[in-house]
C-alpha atoms as a PDB file:
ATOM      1  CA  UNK A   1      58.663 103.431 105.462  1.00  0.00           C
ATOM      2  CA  UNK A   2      60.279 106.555 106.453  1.00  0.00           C
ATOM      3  CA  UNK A   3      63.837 106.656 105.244  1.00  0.00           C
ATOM      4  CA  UNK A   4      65.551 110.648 105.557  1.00  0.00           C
ATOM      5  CA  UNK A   5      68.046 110.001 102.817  1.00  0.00           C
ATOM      6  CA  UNK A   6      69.977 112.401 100.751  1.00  0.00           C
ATOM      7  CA  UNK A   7      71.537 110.859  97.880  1.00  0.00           C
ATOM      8  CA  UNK A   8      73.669 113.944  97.111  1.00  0.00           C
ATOM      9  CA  UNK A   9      75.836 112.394 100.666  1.00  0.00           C
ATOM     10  CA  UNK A  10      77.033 109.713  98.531  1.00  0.00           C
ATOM     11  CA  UNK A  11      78.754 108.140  94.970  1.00  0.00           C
ATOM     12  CA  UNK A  12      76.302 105.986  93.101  1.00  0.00           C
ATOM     13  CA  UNK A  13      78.092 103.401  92.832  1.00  0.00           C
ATOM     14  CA  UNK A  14      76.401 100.099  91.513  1.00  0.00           C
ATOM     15  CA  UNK A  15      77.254  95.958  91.822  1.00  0.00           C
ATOM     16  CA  UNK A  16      80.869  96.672  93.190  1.00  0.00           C
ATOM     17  CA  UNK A  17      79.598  95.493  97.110  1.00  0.00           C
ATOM     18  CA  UNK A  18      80.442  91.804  96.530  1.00  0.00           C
ATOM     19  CA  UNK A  19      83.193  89.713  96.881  1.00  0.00           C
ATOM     20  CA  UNK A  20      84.211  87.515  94.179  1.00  0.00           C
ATOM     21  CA  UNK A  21      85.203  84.435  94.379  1.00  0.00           C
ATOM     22  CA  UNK A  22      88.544  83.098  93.249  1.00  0.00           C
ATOM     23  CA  UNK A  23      87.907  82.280  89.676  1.00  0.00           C
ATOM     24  CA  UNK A  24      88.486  83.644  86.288  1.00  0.00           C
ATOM     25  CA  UNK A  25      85.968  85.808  85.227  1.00  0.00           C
ATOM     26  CA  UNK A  26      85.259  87.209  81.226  1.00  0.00           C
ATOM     27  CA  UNK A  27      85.500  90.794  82.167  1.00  0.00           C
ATOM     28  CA  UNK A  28      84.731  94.339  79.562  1.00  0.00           C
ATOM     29  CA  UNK A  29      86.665  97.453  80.760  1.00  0.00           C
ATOM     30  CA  UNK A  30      83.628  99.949  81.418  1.00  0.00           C
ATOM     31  CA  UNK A  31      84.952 102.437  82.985  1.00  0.00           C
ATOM     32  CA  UNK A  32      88.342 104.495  83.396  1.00  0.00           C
ATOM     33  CA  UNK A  33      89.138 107.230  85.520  1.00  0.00           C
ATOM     34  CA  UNK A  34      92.230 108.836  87.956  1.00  0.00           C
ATOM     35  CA  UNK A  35      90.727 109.020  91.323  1.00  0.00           C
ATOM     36  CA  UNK A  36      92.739 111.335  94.143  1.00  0.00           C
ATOM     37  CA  UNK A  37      93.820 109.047  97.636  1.00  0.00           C
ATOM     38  CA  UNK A  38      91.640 110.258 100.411  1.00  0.00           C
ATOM     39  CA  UNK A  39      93.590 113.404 102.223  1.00  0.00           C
ATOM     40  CA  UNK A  40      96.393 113.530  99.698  1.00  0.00           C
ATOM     41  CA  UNK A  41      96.274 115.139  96.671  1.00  0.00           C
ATOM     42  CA  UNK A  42     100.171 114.500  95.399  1.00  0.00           C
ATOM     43  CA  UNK A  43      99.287 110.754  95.247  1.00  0.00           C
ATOM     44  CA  UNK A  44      96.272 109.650  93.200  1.00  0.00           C
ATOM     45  CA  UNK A  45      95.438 105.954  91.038  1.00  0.00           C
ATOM     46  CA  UNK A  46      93.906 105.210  87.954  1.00  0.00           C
ATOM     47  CA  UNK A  47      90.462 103.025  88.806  1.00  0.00           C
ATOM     48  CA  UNK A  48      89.895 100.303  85.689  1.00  0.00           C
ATOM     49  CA  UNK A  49      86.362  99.647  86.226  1.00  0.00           C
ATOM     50  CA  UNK A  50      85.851  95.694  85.156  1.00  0.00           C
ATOM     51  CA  UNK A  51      82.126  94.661  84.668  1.00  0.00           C
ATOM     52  CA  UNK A  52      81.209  90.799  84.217  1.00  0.00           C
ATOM     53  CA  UNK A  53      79.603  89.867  81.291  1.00  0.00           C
ATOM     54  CA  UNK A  54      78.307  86.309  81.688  1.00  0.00           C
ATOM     55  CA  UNK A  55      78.149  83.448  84.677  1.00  0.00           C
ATOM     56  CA  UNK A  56      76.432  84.032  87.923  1.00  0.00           C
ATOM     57  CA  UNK A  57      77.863  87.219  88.345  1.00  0.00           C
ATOM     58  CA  UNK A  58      76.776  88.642  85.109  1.00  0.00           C
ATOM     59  CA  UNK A  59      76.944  92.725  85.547  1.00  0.00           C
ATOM     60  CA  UNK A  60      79.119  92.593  88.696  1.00  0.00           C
ATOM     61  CA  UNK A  61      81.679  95.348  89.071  1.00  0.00           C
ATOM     62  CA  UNK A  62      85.443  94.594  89.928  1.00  0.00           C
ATOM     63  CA  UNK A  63      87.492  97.979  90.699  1.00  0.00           C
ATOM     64  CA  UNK A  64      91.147  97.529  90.530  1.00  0.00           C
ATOM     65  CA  UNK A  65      93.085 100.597  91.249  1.00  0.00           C
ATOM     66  CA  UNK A  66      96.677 101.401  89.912  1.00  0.00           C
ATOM     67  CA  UNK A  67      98.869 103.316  91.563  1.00  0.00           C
ATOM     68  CA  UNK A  68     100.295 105.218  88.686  1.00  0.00           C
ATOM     69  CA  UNK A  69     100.516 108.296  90.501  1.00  0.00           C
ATOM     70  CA  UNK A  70     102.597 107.333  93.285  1.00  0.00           C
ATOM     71  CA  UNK A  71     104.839 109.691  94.666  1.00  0.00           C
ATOM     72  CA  UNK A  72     106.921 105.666  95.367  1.00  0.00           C
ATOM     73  CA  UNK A  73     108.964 105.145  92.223  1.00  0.00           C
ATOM     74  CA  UNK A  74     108.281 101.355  92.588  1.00  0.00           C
ATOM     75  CA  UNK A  75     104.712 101.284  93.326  1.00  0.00           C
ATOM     76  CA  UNK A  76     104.187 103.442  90.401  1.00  0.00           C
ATOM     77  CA  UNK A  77     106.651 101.117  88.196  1.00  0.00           C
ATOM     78  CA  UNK A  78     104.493  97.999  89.484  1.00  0.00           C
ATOM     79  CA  UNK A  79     101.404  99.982  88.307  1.00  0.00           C
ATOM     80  CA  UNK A  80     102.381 100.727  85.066  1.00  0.00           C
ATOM     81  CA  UNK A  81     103.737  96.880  84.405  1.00  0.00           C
ATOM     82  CA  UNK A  82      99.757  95.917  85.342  1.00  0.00           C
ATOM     83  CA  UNK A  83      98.818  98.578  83.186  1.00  0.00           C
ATOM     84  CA  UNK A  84     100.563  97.548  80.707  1.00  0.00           C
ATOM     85  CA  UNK A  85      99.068  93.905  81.024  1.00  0.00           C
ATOM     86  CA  UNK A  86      95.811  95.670  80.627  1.00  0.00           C
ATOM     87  CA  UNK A  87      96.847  96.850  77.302  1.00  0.00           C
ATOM     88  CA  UNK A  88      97.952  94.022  75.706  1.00  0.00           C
ATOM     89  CA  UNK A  89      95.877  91.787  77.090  1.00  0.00           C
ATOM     90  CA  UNK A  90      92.541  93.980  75.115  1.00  0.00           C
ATOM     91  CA  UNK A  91      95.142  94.096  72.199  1.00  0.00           C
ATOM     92  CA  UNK A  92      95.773  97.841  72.532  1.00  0.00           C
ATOM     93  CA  UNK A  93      99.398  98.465  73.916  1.00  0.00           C
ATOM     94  CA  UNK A  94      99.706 102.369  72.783  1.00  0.00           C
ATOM     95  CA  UNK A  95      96.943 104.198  74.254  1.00  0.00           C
ATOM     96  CA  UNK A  96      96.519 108.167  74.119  1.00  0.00           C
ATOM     97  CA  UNK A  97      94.109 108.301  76.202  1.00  0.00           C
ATOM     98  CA  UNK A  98      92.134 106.027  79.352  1.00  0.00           C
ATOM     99  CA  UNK A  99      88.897 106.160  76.683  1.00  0.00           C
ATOM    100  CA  UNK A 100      91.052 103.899  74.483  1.00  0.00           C
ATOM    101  CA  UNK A 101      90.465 101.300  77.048  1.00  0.00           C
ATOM    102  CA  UNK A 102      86.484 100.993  77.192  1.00  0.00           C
ATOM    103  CA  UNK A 103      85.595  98.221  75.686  1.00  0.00           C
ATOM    104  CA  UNK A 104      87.861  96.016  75.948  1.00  0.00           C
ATOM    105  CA  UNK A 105      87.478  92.265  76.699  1.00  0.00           C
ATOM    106  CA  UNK A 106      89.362  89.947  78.973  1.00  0.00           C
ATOM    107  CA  UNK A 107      89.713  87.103  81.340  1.00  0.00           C
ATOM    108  CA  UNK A 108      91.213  88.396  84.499  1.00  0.00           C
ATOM    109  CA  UNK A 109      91.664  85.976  87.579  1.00  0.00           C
ATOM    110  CA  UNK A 110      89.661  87.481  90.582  1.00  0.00           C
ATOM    111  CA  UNK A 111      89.383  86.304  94.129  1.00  0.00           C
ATOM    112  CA  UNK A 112      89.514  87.306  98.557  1.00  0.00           C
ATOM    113  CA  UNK A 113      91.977  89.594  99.080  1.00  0.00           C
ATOM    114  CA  UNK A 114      94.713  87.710 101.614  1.00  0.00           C
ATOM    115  CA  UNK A 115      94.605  90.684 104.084  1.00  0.00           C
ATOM    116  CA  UNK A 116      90.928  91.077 104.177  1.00  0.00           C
ATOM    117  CA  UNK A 117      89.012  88.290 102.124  1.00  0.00           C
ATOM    118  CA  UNK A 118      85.544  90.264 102.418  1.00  0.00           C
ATOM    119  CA  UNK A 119      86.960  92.467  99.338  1.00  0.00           C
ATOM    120  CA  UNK A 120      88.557  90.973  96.132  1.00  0.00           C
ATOM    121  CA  UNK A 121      91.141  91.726  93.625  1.00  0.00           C
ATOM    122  CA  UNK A 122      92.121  91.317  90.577  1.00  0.00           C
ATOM    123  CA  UNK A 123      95.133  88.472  90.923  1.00  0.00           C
ATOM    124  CA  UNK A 124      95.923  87.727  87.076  1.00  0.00           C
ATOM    125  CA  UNK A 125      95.154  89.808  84.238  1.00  0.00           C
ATOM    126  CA  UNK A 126      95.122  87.284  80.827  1.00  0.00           C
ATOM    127  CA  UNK A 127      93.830  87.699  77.278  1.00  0.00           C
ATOM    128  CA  UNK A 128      90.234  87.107  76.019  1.00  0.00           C
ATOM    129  CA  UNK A 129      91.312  83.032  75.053  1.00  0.00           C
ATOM    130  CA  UNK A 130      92.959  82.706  78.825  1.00  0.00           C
ATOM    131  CA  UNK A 131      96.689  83.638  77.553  1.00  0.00           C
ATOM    132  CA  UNK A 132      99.415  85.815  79.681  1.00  0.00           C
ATOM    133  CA  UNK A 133      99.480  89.396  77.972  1.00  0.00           C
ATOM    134  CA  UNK A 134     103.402  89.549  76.976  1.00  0.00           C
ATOM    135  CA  UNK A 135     105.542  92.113  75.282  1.00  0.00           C
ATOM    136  CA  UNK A 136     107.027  90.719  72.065  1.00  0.00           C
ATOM    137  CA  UNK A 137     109.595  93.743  72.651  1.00  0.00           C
ATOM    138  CA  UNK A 138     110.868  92.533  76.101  1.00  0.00           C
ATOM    139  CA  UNK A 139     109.940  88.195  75.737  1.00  0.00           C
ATOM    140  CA  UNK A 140     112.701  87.336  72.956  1.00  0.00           C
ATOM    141  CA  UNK A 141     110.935  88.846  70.245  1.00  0.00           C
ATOM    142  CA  UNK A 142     108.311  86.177  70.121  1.00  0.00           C
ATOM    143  CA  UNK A 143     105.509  87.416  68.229  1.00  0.00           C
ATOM    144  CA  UNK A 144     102.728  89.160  69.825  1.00  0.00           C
ATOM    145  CA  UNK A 145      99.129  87.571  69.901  1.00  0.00           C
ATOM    146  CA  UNK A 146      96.838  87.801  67.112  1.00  0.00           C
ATOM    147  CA  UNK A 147      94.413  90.305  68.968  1.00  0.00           C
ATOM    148  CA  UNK A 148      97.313  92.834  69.662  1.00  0.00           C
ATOM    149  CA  UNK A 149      98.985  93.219  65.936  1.00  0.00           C
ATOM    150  CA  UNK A 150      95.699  93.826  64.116  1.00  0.00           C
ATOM    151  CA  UNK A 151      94.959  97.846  63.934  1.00  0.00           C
ATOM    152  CA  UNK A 152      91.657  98.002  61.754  1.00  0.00           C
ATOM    153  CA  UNK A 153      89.468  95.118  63.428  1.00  0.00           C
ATOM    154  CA  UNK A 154      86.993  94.039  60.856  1.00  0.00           C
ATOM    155  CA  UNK A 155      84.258  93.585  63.982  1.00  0.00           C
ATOM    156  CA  UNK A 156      83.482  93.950  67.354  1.00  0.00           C
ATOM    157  CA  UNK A 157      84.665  91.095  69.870  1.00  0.00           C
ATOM    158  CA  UNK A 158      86.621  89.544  72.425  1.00  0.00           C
ATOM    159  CA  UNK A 159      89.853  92.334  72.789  1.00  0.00           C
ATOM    160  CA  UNK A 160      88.647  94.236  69.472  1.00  0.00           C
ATOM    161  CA  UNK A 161      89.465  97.904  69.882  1.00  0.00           C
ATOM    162  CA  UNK A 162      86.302 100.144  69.183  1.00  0.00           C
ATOM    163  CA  UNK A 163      85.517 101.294  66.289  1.00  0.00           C
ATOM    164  CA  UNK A 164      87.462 105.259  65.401  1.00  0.00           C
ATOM    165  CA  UNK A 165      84.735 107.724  64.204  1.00  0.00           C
ATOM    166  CA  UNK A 166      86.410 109.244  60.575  1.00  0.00           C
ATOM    167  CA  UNK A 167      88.037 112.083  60.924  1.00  0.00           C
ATOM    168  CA  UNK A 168      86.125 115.513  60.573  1.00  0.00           C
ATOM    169  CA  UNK A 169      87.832 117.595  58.058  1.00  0.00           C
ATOM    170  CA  UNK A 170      87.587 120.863  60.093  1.00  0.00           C
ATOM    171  CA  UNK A 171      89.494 119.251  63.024  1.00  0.00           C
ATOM    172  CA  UNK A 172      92.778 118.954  61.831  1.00  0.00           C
ATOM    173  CA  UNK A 173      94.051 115.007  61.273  1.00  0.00           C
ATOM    174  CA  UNK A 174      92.315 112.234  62.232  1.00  0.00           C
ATOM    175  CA  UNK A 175      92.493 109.624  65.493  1.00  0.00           C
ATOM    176  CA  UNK A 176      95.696 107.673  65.524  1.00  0.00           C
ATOM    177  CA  UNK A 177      95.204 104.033  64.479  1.00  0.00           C
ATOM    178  CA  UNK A 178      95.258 101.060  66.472  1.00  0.00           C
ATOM    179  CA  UNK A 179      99.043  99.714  67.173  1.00  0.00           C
ATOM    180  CA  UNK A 180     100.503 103.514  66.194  1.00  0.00           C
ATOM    181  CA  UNK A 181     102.699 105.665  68.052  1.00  0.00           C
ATOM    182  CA  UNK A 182     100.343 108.257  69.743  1.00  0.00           C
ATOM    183  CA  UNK A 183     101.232 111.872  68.892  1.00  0.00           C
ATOM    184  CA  UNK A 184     103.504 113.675  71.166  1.00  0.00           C
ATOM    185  CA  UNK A 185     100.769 116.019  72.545  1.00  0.00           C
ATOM    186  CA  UNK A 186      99.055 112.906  73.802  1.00  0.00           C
ATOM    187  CA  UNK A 187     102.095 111.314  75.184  1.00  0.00           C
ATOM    188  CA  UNK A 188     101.482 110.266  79.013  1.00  0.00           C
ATOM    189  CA  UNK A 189     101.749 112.927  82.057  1.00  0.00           C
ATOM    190  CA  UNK A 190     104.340 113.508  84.201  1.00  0.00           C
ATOM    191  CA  UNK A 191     102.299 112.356  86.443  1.00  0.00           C
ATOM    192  CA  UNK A 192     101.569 108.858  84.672  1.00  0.00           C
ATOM    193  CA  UNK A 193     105.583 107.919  83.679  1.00  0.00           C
ATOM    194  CA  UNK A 194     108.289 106.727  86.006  1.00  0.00           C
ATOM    195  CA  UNK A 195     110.946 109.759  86.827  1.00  0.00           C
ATOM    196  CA  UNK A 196     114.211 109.529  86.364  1.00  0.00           C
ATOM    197  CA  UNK A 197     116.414 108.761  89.106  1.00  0.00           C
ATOM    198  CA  UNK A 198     117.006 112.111  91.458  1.00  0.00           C
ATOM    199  CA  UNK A 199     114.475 114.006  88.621  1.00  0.00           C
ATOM    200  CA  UNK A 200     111.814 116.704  89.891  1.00  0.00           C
ATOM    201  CA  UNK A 201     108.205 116.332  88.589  1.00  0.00           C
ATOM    202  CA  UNK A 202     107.527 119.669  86.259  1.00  0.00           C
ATOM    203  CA  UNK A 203     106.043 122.497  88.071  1.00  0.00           C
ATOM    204  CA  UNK A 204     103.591 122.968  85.866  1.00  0.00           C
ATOM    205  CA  UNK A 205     102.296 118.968  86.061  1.00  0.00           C
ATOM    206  CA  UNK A 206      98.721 118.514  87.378  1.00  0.00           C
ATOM    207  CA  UNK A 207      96.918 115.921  88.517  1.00  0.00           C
ATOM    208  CA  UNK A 208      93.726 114.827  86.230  1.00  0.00           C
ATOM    209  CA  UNK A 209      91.404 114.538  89.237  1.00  0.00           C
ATOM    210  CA  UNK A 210      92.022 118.214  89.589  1.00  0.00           C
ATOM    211  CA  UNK A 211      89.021 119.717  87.843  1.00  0.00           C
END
């Protein structure tokens, strides 16, 4: 039949049209990218693009979008707690980069949004066996979960960071490891970090969605 559409009017988005229900879901981080709000360019989030991997819903996309770059000092400090439950909860808390997050397994809690239950949202982010992500820095110094101390994972799995290609000796040193302290040229943006109180974002500072 005759249909007069032009694809180039529109984002090919796949298998994020349904609603999940409320339920726990096994979830791999596919996707990771800063997306600009819609008529504002000083405000943008970070979209973590969660694909099922088994159950009904097997290859079903769940989009939860953090508001790290919020000009609102809170919504951007509520952002960066959930992204830090992201972290931990794949076993990666130090990340130089949004690649560093592909991969990674989870459980996450998903269900109706209470405002408009035809969309859902991720509720609870937990670790690939079900456990709360925690901080062993900030919860008593309790140690932190198996998945998040290792930094050479012997195989692929459930939270197992992917594997770093070696280090090419024309390009200067290689990857950080797993679990180290990212170098300082690949410490967060301005735009990504909370401000200090009264502080002015750097001139120079510019969004990532800006191409």
């Amino acid at each position: 039949m005759q249909l007069n559409f032009n694809a180039f009017d529109f984002d090919p988005t796949q298998g994020g049209s349904i609603c999940f229900p409320l339920g726990d879901y096994r979830l791999e981080i596919t996707k990771v990218e800063p997306m600009q709000v819609k008529d504002n360019p000083g405000a943008g989030y970070l979209a973590v693009h969660l694909t099922c991997v088994d159950g009904d819903l097997k290859g079903m996309v769940q989009i939860d979008r953090l508001n790290i770059y919020n000009p609102s000092e809170v919504a951007k400090r509520i952002a960066l707690q959930q992204l830090a439950a992201y972290a931990f909860a794949i076993g990666r808390p130090q990340l130089a980069t949004t690649e560093q997050m592909i991969g990674g397994r989870l459980i996450c809690t998903i269900g109706p949004q209470a405002d408009n239950p035809k969309y859902s949202e991720v509720k609870v982010v937990k670790c690939p066996d079900g456990s709360l992500p925690v901080n062993p820095n900030k919860s008593g110094n309790q140690p932190a979960p198996q998945h998040v101390q290792q930094t050479q994972p012997a195989q692929q799995g459930w939270g197992a960071p992917p594997a770093m290609p070696p280090a090419d000796p024309g390009q200067g040193a290689a990857p950080p490891a797993w679990g180290s302290q990212p170098a300082a040229s690949a410490a967060a943006p301005p735009w990504g970090s909370p401000s200090p109180a009264g502080a002015t974002p750097a001139a120079s500072a510019t969004p990532p969605w800006v191409k």
